[in-house]
N, C-alpha and C. Protein backbone atom coordinates (compact mmCIF):
# COMPACT_ATOMS: atom_id res chain seq x y z
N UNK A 1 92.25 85.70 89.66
CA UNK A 1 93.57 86.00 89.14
C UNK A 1 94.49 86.37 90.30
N UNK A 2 95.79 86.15 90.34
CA UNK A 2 96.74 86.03 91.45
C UNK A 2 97.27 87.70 91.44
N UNK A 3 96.68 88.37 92.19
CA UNK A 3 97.38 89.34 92.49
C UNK A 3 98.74 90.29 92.23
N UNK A 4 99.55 89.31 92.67
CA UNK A 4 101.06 89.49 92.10
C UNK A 4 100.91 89.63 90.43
N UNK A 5 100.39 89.19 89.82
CA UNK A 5 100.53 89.41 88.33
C UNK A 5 100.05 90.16 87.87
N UNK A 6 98.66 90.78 88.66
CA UNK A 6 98.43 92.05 88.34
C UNK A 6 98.77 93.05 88.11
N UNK A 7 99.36 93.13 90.05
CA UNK A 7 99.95 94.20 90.00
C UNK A 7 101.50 94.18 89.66
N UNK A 8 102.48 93.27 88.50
CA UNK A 8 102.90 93.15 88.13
C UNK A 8 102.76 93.70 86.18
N UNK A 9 101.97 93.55 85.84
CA UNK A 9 101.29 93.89 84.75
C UNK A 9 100.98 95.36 84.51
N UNK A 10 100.63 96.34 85.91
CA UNK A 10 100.56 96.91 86.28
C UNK A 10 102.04 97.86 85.72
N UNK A 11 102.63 97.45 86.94
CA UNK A 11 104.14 97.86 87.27
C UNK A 11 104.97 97.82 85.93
N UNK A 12 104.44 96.93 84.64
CA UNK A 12 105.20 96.62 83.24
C UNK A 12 104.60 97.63 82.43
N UNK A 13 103.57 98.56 82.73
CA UNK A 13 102.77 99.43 81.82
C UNK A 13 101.67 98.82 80.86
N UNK A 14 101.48 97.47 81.27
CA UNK A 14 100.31 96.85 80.70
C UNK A 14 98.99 97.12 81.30
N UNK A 15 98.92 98.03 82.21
CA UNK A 15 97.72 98.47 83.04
C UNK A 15 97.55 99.70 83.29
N UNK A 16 96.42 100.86 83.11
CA UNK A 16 96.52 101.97 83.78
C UNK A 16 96.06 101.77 85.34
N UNK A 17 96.22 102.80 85.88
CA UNK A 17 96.22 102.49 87.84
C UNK A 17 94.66 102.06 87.81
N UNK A 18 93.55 102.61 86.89
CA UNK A 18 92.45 102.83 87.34
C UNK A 18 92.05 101.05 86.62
N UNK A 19 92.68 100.51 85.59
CA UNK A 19 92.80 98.74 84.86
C UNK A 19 93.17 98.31 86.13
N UNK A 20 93.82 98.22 86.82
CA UNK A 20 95.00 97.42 88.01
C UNK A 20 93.61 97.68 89.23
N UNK A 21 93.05 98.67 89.55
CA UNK A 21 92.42 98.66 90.60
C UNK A 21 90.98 97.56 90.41
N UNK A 22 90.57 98.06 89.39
CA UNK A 22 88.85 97.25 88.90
C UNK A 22 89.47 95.99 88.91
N UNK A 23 90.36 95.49 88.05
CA UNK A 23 90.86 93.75 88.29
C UNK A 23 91.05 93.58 89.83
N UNK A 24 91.77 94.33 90.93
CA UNK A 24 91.41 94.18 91.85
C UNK A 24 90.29 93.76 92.81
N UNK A 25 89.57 94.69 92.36
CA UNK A 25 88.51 95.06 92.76
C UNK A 25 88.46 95.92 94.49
N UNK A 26 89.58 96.84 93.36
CA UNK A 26 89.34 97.83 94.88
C UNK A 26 88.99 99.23 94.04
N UNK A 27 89.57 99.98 95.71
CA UNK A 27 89.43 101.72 95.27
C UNK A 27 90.80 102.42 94.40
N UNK A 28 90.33 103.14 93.99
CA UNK A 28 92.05 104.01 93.74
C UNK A 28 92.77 103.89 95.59
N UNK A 29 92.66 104.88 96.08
CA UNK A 29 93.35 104.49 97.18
C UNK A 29 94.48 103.39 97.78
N UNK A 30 92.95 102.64 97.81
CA UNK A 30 93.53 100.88 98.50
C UNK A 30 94.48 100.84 97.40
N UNK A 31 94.58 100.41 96.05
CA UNK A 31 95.54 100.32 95.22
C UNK A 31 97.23 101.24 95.57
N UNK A 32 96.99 102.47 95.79
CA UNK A 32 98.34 102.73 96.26
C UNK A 32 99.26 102.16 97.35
N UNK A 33 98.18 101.45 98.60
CA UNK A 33 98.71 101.21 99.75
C UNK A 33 98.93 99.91 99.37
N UNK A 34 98.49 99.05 98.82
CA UNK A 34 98.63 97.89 98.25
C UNK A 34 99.75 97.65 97.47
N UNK A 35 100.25 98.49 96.29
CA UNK A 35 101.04 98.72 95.64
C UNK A 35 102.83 98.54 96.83
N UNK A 36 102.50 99.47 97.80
CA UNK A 36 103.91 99.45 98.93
C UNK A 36 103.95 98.24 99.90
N UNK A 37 102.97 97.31 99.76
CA UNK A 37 103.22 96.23 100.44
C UNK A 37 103.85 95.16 99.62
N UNK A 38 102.97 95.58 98.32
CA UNK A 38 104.47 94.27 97.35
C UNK A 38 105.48 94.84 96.65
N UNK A 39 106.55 94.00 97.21
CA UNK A 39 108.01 94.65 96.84
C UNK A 39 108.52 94.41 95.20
N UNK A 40 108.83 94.93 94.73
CA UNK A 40 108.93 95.31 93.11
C UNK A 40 109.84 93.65 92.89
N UNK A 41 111.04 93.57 93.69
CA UNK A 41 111.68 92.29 93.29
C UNK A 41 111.21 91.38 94.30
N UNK A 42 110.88 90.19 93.71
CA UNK A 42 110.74 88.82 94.62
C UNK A 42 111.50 88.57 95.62
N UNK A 43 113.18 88.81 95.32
CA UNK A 43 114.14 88.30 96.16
C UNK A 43 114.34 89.26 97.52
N UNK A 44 113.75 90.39 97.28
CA UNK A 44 113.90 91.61 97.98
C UNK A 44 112.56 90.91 99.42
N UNK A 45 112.09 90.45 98.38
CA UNK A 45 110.69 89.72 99.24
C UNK A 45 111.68 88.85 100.76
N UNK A 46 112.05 87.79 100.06
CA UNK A 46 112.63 86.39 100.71
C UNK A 46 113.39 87.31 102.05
N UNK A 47 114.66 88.57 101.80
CA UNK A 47 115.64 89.35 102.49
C UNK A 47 114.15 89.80 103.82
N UNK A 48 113.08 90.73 103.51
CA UNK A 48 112.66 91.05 104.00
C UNK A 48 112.00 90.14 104.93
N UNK A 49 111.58 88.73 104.73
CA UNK A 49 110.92 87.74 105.68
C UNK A 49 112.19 87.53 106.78
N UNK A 50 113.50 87.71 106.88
CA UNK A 50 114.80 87.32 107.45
C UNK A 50 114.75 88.12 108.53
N UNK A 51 114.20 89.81 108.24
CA UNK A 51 114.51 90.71 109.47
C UNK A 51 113.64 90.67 110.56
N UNK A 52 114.48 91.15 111.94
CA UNK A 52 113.83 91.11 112.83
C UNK A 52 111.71 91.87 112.94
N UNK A 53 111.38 91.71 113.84
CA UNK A 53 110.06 92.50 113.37
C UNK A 53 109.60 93.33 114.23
N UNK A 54 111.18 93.94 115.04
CA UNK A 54 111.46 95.17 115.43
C UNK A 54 110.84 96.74 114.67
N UNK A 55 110.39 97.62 115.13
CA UNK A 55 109.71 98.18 114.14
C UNK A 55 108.56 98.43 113.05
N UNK A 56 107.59 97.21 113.55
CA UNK A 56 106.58 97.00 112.70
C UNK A 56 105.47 98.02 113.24
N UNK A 57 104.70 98.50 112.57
CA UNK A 57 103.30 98.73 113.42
C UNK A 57 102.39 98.07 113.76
């Protein structure tokens, strides 16, 4: 299953954190840090591929 829809499903209240992680198949944890790498809107996505990558770690 594609990720994004998960944790989309997730994000709609069709999932509790601990549903969203096992479909994962991660930890609680990993799920939070995972959660801040995908950006809530798509388009917010596309803006973010544009910036420099000044600042990354």
């Amino acid at each position: 299953m594609d990720k994004r829809k998960v944790i989309e499903a997730y994000r709609r209240g069709f999932l509790t954190p601990q549903e969203c992680a096992q479909v994962l198949g991660i930890e609680g944890p990993h799920l939070k840090r995972m959660l801040e790498d995908f950006p809530l809107d798509p388009r917010r996505a596309a803006s973010l591929e544009n910036q420099p990558a000044s600042g990354l770690r």
